[in-house]
C-alpha atoms as a PDB file:
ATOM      1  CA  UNK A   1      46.585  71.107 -73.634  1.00  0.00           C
ATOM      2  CA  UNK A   2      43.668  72.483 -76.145  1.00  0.00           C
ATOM      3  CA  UNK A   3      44.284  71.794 -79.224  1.00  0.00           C
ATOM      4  CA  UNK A   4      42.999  74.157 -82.175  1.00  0.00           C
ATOM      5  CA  UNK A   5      43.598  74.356 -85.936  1.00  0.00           C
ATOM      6  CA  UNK A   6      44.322  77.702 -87.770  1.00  0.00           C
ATOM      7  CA  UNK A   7      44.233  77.136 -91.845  1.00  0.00           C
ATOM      8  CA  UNK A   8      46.674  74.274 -92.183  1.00  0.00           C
ATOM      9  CA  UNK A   9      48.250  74.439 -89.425  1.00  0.00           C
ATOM     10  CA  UNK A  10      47.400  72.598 -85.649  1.00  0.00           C
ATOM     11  CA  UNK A  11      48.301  74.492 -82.219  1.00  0.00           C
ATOM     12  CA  UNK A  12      48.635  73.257 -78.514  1.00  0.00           C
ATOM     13  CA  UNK A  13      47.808  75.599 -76.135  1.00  0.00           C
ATOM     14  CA  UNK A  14      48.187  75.282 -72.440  1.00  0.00           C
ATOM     15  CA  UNK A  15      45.186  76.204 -70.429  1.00  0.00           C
ATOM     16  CA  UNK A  16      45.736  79.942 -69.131  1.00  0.00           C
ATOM     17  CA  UNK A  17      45.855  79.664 -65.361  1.00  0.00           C
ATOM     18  CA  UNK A  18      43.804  82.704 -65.001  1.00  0.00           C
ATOM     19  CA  UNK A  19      40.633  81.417 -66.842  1.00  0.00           C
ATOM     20  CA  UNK A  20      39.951  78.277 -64.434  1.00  0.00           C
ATOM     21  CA  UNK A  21      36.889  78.388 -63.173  1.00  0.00           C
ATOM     22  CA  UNK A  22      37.631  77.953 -59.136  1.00  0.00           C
ATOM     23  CA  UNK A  23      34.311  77.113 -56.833  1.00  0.00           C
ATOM     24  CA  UNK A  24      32.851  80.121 -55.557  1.00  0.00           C
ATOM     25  CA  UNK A  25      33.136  80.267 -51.268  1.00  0.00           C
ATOM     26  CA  UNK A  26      30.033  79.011 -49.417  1.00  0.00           C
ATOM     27  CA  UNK A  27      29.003  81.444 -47.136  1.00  0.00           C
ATOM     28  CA  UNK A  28      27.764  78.699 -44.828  1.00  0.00           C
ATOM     29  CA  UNK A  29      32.105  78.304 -44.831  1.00  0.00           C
ATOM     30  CA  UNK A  30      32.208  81.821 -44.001  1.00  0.00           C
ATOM     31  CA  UNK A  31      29.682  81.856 -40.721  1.00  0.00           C
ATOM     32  CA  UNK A  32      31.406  78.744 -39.561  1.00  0.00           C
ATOM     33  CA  UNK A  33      33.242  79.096 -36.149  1.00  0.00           C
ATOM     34  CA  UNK A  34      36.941  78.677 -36.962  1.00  0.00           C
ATOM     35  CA  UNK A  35      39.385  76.767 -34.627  1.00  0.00           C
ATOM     36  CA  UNK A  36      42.708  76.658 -34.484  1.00  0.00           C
ATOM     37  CA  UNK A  37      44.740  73.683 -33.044  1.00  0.00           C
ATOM     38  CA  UNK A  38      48.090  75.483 -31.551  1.00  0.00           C
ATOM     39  CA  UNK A  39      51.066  73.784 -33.065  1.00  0.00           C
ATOM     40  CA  UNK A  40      52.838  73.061 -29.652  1.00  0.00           C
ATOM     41  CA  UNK A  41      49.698  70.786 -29.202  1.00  0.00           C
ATOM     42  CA  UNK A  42      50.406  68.689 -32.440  1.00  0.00           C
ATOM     43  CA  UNK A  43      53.570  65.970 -32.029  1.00  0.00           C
ATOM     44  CA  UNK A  44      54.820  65.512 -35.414  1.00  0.00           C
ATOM     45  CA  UNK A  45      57.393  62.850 -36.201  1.00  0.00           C
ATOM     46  CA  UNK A  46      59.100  61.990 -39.604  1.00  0.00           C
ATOM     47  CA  UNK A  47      59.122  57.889 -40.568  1.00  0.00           C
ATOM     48  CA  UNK A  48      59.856  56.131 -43.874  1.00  0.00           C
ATOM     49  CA  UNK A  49      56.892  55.827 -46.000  1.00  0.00           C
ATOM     50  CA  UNK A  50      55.780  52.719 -47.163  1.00  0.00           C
ATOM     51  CA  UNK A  51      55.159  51.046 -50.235  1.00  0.00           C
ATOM     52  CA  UNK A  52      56.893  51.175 -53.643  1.00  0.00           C
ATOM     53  CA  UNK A  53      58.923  54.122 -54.261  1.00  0.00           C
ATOM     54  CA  UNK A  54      63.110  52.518 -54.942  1.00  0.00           C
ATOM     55  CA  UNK A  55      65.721  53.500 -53.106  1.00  0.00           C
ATOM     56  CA  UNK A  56      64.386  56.675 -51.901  1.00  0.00           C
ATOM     57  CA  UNK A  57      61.729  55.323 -49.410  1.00  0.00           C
ATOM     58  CA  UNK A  58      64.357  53.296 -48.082  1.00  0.00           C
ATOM     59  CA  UNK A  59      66.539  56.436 -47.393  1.00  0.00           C
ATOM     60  CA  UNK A  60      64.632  59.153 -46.862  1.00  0.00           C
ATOM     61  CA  UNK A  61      62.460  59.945 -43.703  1.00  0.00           C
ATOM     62  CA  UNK A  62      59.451  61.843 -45.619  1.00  0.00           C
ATOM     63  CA  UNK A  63      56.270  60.186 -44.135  1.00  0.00           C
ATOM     64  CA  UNK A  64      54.695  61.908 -41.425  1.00  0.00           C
ATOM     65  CA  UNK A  65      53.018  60.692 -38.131  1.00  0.00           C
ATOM     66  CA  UNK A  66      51.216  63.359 -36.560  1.00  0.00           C
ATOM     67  CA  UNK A  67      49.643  62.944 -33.198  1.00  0.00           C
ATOM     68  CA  UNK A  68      46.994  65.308 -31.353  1.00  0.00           C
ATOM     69  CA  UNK A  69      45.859  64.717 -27.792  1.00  0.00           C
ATOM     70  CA  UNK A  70      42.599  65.770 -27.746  1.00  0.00           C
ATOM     71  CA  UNK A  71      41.355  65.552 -23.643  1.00  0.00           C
ATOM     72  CA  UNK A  72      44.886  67.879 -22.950  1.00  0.00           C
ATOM     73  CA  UNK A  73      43.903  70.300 -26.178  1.00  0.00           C
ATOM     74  CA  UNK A  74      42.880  73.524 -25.778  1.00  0.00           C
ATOM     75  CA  UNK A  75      39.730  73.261 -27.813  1.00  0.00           C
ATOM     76  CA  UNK A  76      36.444  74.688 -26.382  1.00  0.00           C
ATOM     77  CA  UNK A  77      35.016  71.784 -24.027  1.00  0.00           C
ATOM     78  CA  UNK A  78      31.838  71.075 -26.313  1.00  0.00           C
ATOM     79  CA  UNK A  79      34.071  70.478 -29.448  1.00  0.00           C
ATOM     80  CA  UNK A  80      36.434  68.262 -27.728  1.00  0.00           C
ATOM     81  CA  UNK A  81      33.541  66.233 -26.547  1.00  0.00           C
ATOM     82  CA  UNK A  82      31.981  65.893 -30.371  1.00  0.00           C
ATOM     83  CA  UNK A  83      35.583  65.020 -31.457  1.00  0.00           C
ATOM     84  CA  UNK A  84      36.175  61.948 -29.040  1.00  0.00           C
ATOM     85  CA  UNK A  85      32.097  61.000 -29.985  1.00  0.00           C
ATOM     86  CA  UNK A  86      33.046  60.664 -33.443  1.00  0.00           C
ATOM     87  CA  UNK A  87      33.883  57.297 -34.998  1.00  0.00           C
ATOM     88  CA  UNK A  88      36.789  57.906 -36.901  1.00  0.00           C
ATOM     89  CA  UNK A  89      39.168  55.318 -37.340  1.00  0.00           C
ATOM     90  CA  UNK A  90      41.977  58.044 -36.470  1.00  0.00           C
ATOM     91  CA  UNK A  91      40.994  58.101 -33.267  1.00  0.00           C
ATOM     92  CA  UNK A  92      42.364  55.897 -30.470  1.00  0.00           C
ATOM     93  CA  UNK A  93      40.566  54.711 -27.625  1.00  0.00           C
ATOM     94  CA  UNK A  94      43.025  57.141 -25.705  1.00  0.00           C
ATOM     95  CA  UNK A  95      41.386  59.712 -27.518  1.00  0.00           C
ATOM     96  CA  UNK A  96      44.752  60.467 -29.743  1.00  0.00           C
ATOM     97  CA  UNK A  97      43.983  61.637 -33.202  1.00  0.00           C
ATOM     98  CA  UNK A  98      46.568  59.887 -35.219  1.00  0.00           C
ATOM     99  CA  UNK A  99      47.061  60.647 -38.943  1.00  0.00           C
ATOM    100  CA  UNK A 100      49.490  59.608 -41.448  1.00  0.00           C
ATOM    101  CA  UNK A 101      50.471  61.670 -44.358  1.00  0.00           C
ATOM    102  CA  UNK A 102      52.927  59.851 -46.937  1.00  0.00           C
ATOM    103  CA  UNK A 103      51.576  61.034 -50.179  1.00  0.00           C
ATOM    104  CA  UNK A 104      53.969  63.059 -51.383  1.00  0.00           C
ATOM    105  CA  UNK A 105      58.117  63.230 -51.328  1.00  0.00           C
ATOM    106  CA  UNK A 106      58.672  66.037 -49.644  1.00  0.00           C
ATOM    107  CA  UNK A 107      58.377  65.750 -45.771  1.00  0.00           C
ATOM    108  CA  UNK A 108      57.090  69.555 -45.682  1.00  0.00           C
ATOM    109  CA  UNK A 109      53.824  68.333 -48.083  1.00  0.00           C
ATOM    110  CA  UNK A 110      53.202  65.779 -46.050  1.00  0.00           C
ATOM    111  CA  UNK A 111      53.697  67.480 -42.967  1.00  0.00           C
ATOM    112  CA  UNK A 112      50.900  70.409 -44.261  1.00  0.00           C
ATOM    113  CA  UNK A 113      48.505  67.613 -45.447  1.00  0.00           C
ATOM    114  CA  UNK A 114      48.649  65.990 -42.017  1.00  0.00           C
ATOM    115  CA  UNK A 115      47.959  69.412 -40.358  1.00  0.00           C
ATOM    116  CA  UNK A 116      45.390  70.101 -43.015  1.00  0.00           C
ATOM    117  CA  UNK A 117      43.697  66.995 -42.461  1.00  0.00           C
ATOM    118  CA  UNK A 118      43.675  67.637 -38.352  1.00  0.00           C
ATOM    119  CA  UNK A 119      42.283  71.032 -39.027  1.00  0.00           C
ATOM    120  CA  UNK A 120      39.693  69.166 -41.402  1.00  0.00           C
ATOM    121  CA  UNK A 121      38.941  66.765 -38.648  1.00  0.00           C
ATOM    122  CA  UNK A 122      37.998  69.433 -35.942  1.00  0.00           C
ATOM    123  CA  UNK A 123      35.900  71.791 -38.501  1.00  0.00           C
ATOM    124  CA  UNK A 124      33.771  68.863 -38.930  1.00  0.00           C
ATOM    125  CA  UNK A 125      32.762  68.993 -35.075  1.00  0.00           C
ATOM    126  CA  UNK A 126      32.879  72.818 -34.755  1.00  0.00           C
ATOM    127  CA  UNK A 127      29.743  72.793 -36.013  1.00  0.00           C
ATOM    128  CA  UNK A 128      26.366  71.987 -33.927  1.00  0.00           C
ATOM    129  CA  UNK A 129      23.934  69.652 -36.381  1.00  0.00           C
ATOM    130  CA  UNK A 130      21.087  71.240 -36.643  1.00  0.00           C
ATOM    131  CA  UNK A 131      18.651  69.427 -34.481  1.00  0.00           C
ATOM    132  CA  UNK A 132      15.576  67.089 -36.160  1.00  0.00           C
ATOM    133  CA  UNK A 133      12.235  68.474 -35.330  1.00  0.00           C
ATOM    134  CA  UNK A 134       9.959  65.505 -36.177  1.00  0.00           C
ATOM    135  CA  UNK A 135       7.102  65.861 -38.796  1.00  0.00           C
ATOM    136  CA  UNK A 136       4.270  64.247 -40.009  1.00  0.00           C
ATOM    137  CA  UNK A 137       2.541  64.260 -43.325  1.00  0.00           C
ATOM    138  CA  UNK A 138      -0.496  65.707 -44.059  1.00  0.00           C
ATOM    139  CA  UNK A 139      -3.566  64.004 -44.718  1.00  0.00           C
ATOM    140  CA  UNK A 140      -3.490  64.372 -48.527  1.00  0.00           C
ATOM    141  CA  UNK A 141       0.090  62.715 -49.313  1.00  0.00           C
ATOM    142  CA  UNK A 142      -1.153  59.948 -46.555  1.00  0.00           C
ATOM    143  CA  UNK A 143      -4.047  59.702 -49.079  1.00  0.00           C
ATOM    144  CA  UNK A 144      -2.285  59.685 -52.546  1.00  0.00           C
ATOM    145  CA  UNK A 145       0.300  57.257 -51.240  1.00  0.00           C
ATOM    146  CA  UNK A 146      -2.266  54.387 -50.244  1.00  0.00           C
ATOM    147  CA  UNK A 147      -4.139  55.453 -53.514  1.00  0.00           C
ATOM    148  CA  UNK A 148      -0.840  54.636 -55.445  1.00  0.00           C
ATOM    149  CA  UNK A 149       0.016  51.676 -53.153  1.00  0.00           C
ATOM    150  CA  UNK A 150      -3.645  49.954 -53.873  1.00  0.00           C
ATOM    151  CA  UNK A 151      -3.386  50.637 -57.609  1.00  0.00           C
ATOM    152  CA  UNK A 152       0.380  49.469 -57.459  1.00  0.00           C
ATOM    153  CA  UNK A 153      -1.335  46.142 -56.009  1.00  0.00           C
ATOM    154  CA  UNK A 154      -4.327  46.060 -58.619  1.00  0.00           C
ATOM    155  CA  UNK A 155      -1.384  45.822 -61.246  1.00  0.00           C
ATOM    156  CA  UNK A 156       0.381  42.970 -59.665  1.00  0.00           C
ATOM    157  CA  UNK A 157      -2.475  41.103 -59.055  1.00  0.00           C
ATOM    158  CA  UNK A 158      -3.464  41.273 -62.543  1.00  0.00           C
ATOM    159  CA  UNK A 159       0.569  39.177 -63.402  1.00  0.00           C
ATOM    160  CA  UNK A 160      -1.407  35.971 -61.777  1.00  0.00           C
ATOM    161  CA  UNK A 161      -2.175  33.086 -63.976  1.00  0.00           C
ATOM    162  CA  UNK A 162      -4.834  32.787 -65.845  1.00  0.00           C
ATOM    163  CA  UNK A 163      -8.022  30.401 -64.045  1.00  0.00           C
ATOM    164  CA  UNK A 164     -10.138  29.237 -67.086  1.00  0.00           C
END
């Protein structure tokens, strides 16, 4: 709410929806290769959530599990290999991507988060790092930094105590 004052009198107005500023796409988003993980490859099952929440934790099954083999996936064999490389925590020495989505109340929000996260999960991979090609520097910053290194040291050694 914004609030504004006109003469005497003090108005709220709600933020119109249209005027928020959104992030403009990357195009490095745009040239990235795009996979999709089939859905008969995801196992989704419905728990109890945990945590604080009254009765309706207890009751309701709204917490998702959602499991993703990824050595019987259909992703391209170089991303598959990246994915079970990675050190997530999500990933079991099985190589089963397991996630757990129990945010929300619905079972349907949790059940997109999970699938958003998986789909967040392989993007990371999709994409080769761009490989380090070693450099050196050149012979004038090797020069300034021992110039500012030795006059660094002239000003420490000048904290000493004093010899009278």
């Amino acid at each position: 709410m914004h609030r504004t004052q006109q003469g005497k009198h003090i108005v709220d107005r709600a933020p119109t929806p249209g005027l928020q500023s959104r992030p403009e796409p990357s195009t490095s988003s745009a040239m990235r290769p795009r996979f999709t993980v089939p859905p008969e490859e995801v196992q989704i099952t419905a728990t109890r959530a945990q945590g604080a929440g009254g009765q309706n934790v207890n009751k309701v099954a709204s917490a998702v599990h959602l499991r993703f083999d990824i050595a019987a996936s259909s992703l391209p064999e170089p991303v598959r290999e990246r994915l079970l490389k990675l050190g997530d925590q999500r990933i079991s020495k099985d190589g089963v991507v397991v996630i757990k989505a129990q945010e929300f109340r619905s079972l349907e929000k949790n059940r997109a988060q999970a699938l958003r996260r998986l789909h967040e999960l392989v993007a990371s991979v999709a994409v080769l790092p761009k490989k380090r090609r070693p450099t050196r520097p050149s012979r004038a910053a090797v020069a300034k930094r021992l110039d500012s290194k030795s006059r660094r040291g002239t000003i420490k050694s000048g904290r000493g105590k004093v010899v009278e």
